[in-house]
PDB file of N, CA and C in Angstrom:
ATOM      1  N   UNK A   1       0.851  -1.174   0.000  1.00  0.00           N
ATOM      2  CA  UNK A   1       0.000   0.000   0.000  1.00  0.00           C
ATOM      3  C   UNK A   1       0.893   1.233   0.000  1.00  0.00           C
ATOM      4  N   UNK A   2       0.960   2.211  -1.085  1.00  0.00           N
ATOM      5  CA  UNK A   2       1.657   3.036  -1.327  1.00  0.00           C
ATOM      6  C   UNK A   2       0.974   4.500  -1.138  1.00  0.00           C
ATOM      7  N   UNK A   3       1.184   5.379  -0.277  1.00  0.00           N
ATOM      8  CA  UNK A   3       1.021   6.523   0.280  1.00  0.00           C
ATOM      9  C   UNK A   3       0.697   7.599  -0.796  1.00  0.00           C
ATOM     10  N   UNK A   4       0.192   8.280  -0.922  1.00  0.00           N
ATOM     11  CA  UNK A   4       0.216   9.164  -1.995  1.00  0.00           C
ATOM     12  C   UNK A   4      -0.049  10.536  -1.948  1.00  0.00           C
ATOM     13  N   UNK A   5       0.398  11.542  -2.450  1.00  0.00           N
ATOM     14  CA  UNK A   5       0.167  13.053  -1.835  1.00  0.00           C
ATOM     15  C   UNK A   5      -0.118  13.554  -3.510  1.00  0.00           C
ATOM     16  N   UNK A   6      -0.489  14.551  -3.220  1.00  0.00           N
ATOM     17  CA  UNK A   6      -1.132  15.350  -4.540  1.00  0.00           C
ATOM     18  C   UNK A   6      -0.338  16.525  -4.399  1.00  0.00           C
ATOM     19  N   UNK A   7       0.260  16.727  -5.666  1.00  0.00           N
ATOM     20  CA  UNK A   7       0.995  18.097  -6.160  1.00  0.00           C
ATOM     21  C   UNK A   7       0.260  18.279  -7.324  1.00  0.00           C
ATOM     22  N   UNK A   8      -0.013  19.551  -7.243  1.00  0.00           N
ATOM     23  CA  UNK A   8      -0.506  20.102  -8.482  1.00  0.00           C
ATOM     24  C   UNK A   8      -1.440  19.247  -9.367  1.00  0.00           C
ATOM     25  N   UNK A   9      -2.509  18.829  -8.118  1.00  0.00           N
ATOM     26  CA  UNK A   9      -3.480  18.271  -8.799  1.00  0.00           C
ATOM     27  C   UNK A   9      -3.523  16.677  -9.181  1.00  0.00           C
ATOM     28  N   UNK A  10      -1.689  16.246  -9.196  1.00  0.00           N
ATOM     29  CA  UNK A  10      -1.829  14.782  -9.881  1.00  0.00           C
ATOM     30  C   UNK A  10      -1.527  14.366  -8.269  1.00  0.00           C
ATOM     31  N   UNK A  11      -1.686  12.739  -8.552  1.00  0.00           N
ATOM     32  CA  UNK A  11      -1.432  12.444  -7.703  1.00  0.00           C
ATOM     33  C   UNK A  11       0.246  11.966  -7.466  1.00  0.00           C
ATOM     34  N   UNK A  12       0.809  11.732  -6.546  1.00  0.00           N
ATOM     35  CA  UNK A  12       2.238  11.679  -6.519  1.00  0.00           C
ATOM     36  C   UNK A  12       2.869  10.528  -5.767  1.00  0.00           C
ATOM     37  N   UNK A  13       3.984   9.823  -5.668  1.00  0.00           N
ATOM     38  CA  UNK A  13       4.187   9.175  -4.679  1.00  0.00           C
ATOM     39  C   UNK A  13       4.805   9.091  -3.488  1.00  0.00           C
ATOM     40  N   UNK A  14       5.714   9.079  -2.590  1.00  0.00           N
ATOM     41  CA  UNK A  14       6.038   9.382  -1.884  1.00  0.00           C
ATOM     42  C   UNK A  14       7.961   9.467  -2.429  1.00  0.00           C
ATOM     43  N   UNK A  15       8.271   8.667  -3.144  1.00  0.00           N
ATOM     44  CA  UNK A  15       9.437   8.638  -4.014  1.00  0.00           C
ATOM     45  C   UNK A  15       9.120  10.290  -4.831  1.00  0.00           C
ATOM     46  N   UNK A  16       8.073   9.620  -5.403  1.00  0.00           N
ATOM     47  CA  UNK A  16       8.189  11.400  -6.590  1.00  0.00           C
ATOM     48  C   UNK A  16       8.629  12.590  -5.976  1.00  0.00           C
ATOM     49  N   UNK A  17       7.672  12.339  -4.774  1.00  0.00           N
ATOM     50  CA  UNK A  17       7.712  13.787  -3.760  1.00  0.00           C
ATOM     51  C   UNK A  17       9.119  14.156  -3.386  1.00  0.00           C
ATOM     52  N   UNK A  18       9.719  13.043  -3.020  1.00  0.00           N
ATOM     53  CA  UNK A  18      11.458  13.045  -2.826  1.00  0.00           C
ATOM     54  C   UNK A  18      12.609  13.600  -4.066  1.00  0.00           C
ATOM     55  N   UNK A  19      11.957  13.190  -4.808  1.00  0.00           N
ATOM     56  CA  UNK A  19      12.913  13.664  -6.053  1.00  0.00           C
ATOM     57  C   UNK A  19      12.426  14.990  -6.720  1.00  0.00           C
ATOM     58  N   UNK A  20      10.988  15.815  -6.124  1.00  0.00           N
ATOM     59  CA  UNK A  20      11.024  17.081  -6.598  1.00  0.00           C
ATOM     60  C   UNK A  20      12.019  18.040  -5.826  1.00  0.00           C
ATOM     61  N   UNK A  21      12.059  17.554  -4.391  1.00  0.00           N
ATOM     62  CA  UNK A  21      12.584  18.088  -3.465  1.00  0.00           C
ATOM     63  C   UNK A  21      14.060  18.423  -3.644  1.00  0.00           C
ATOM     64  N   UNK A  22      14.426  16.915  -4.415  1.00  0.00           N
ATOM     65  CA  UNK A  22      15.885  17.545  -4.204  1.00  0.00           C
ATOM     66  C   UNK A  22      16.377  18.035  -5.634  1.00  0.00           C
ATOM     67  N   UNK A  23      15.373  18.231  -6.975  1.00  0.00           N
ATOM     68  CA  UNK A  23      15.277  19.284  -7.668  1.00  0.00           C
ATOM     69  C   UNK A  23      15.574  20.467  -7.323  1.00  0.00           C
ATOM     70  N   UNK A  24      14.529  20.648  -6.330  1.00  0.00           N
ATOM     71  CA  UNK A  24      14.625  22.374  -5.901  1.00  0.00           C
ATOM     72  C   UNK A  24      16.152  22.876  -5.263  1.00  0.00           C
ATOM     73  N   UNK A  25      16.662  21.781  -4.532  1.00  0.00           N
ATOM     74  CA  UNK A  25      17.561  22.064  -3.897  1.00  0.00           C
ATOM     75  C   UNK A  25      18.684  22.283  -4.832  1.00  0.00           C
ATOM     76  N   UNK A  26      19.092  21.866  -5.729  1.00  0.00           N
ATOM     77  CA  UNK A  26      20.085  21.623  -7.136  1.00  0.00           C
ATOM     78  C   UNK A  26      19.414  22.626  -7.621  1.00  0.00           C
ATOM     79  N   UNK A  27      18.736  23.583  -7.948  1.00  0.00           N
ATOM     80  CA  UNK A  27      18.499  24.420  -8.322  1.00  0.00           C
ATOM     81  C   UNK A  27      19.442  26.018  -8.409  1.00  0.00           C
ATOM     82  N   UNK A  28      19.961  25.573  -7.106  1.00  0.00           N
ATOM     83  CA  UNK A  28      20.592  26.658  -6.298  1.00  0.00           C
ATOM     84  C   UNK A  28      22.214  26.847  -6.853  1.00  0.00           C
ATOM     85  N   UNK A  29      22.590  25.837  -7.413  1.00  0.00           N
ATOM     86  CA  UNK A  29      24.086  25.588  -7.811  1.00  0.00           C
ATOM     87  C   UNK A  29      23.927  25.773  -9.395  1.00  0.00           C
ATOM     88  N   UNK A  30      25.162  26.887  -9.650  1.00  0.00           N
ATOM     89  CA  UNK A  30      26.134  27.106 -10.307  1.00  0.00           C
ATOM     90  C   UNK A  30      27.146  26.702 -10.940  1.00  0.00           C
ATOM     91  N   UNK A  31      27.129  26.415 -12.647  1.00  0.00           N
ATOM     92  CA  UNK A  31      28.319  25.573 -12.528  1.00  0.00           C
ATOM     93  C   UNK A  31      28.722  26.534 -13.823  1.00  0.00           C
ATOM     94  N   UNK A  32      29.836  27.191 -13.028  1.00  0.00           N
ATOM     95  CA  UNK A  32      30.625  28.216 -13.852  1.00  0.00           C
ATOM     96  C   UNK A  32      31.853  27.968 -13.999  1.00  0.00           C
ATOM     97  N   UNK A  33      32.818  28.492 -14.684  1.00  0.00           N
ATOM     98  CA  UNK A  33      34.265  28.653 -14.325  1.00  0.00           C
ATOM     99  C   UNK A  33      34.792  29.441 -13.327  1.00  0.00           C
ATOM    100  N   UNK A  34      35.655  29.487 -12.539  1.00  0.00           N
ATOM    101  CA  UNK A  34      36.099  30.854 -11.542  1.00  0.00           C
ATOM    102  C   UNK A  34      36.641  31.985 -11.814  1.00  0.00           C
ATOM    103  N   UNK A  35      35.872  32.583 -11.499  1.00  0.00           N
ATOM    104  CA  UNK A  35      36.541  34.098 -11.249  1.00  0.00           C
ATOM    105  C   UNK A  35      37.574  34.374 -11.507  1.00  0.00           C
ATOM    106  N   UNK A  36      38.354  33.531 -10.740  1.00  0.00           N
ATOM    107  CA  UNK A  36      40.118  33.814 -10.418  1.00  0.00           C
ATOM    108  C   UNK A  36      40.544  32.518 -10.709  1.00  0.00           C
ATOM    109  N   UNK A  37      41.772  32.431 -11.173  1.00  0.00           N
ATOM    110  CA  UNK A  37      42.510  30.779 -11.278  1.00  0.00           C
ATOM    111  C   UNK A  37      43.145  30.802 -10.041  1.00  0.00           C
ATOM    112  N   UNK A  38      43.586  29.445  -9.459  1.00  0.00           N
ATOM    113  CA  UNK A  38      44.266  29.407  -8.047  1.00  0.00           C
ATOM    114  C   UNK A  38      45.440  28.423  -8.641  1.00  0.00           C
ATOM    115  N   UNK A  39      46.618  29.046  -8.649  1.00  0.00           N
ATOM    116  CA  UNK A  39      48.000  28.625  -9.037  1.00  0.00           C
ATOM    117  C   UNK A  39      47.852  27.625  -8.167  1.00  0.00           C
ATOM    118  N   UNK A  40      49.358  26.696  -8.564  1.00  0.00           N
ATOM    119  CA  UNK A  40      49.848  25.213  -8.168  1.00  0.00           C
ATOM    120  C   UNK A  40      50.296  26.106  -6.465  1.00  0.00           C
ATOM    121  N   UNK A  41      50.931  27.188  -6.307  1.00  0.00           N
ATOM    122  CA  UNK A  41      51.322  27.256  -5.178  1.00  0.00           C
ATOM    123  C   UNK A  41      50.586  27.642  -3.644  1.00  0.00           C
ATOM    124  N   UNK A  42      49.408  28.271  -4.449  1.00  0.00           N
ATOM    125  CA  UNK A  42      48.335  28.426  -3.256  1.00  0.00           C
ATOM    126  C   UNK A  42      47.746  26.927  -3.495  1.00  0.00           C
ATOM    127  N   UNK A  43      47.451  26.346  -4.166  1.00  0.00           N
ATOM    128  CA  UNK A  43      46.939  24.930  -4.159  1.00  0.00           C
ATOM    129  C   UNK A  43      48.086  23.867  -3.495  1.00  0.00           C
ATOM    130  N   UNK A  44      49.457  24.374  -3.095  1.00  0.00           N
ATOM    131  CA  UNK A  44      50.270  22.929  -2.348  1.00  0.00           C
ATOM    132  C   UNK A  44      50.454  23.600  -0.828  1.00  0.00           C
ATOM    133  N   UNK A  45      49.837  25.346  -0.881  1.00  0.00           N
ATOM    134  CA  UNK A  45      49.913  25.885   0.570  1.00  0.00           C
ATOM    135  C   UNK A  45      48.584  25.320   1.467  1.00  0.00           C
ATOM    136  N   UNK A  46      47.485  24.918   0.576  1.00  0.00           N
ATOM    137  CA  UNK A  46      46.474  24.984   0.945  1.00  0.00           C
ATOM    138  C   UNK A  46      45.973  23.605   1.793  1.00  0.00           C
ATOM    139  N   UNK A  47      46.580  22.606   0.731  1.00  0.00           N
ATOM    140  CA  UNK A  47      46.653  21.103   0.925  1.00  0.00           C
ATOM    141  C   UNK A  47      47.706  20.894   1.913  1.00  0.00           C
ATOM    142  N   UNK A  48      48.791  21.852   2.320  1.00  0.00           N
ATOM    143  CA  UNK A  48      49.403  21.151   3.582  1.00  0.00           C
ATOM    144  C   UNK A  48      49.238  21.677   4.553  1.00  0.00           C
ATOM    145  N   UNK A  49      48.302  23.130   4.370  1.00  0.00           N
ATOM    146  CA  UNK A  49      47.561  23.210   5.696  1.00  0.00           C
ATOM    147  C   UNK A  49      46.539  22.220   5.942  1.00  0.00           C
ATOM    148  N   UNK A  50      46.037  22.029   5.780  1.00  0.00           N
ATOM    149  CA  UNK A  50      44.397  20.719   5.600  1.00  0.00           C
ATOM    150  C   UNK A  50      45.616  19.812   6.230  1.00  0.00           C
ATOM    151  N   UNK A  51      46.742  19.380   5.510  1.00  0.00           N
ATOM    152  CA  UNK A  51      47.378  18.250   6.022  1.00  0.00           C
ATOM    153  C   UNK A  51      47.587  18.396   7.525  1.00  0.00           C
ATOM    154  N   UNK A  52      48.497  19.561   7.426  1.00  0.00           N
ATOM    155  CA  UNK A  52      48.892  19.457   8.782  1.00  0.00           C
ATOM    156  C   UNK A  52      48.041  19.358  10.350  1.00  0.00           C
ATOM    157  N   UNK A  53      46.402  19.976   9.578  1.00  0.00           N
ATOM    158  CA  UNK A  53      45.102  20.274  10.808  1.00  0.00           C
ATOM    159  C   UNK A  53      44.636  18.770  10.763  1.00  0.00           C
ATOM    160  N   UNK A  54      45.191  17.568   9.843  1.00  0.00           N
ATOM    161  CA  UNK A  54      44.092  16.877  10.074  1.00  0.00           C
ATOM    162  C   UNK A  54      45.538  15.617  11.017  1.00  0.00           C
ATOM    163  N   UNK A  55      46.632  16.090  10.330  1.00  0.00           N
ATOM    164  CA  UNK A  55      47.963  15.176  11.163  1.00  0.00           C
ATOM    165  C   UNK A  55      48.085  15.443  12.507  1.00  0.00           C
ATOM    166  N   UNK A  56      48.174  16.646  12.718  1.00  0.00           N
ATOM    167  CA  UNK A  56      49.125  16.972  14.164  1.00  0.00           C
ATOM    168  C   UNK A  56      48.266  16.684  15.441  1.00  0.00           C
ATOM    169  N   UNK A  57      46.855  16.865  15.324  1.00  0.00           N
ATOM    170  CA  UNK A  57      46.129  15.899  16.009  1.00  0.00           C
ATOM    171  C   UNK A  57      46.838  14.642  16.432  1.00  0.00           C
ATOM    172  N   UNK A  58      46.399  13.702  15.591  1.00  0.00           N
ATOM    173  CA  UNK A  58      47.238  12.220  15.779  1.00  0.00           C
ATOM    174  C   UNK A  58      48.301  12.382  15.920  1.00  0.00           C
ATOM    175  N   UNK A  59      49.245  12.947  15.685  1.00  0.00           N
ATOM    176  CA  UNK A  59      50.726  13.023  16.118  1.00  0.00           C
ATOM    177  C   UNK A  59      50.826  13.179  17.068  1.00  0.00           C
ATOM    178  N   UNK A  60      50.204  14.470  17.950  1.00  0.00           N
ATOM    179  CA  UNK A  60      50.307  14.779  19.075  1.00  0.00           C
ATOM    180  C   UNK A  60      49.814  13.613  19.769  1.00  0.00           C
ATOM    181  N   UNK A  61      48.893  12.731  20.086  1.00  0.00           N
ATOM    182  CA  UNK A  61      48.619  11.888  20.745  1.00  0.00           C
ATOM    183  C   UNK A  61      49.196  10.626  21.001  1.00  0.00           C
ATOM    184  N   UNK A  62      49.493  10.297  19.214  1.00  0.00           N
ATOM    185  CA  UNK A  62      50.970   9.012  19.174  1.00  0.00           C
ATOM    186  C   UNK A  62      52.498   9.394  20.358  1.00  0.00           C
ATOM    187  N   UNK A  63      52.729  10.960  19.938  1.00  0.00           N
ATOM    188  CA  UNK A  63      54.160  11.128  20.383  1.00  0.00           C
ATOM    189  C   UNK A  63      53.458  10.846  22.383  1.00  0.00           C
ATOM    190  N   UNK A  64      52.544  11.136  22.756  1.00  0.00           N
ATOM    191  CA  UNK A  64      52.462  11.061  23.733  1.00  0.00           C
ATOM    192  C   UNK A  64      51.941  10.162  24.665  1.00  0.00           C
ATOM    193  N   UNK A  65      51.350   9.444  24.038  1.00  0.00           N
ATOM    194  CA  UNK A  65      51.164   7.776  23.907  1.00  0.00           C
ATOM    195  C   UNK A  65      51.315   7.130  25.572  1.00  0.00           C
ATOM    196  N   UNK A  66      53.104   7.125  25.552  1.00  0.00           N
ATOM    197  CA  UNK A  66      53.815   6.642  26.449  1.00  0.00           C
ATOM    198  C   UNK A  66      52.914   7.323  28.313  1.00  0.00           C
ATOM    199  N   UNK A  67      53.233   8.654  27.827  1.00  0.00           N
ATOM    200  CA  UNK A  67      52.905   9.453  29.388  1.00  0.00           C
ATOM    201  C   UNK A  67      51.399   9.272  28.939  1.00  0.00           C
ATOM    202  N   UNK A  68      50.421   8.793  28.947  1.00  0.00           N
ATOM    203  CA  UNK A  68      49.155   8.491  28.983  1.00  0.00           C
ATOM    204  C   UNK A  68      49.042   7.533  29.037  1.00  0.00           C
ATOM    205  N   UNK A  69      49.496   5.983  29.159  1.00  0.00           N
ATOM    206  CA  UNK A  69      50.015   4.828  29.454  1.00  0.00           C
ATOM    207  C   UNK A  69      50.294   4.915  30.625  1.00  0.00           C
ATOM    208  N   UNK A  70      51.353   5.778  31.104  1.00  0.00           N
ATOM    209  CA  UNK A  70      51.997   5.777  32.456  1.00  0.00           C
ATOM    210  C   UNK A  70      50.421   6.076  33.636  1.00  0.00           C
ATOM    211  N   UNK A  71      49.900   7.473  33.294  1.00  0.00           N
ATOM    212  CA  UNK A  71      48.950   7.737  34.321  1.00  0.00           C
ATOM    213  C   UNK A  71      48.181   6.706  34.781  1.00  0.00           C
ATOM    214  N   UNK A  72      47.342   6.860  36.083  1.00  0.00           N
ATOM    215  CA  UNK A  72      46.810   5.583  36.657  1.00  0.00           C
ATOM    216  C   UNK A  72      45.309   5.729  36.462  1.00  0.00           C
ATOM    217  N   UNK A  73      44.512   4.452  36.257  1.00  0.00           N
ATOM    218  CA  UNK A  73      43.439   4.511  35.693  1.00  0.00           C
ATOM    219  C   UNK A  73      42.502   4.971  37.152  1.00  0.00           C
ATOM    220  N   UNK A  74      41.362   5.572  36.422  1.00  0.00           N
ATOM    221  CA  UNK A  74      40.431   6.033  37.757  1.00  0.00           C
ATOM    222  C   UNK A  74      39.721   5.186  37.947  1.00  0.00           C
TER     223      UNK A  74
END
């Protein structure tokens, strides 16, 4: 038994209804060229910041590993 809602008179299904929705939403996007070009060197500054925010996390926790091992459990 399949649910059914009425848009604009027809009747619809509950799938249909889903896929007008995300019509509308894709609606909103742009697919242009940019403005500005972004050279190789802001593009290898950019990627090793990202690198470094998503590394030094885990690094920091590996290098310290040991003294968090040591402390005593509560």
């Amino acid at each position: 038994m399949q649910a059914l809602l009425r848009v604009a008179g027809q009747p619809v299904g509950v799938l249909g209804r889903a896929r007008g929705v995300l019509q509308e939403q894709r609606s909103g996007i742009y697919s242009k060229p940019p403005k500005s070009k972004i050279g190789p060197g802001q593009s290898f500054f950019i990627m090793s910041v990202f690198a470094v925010a998503m590394l030094a996390p885990a690094g920091w926790i590996l290098h310290n590993l040991p003294e968090y091992r040591k402390r005593p459990r509560p």
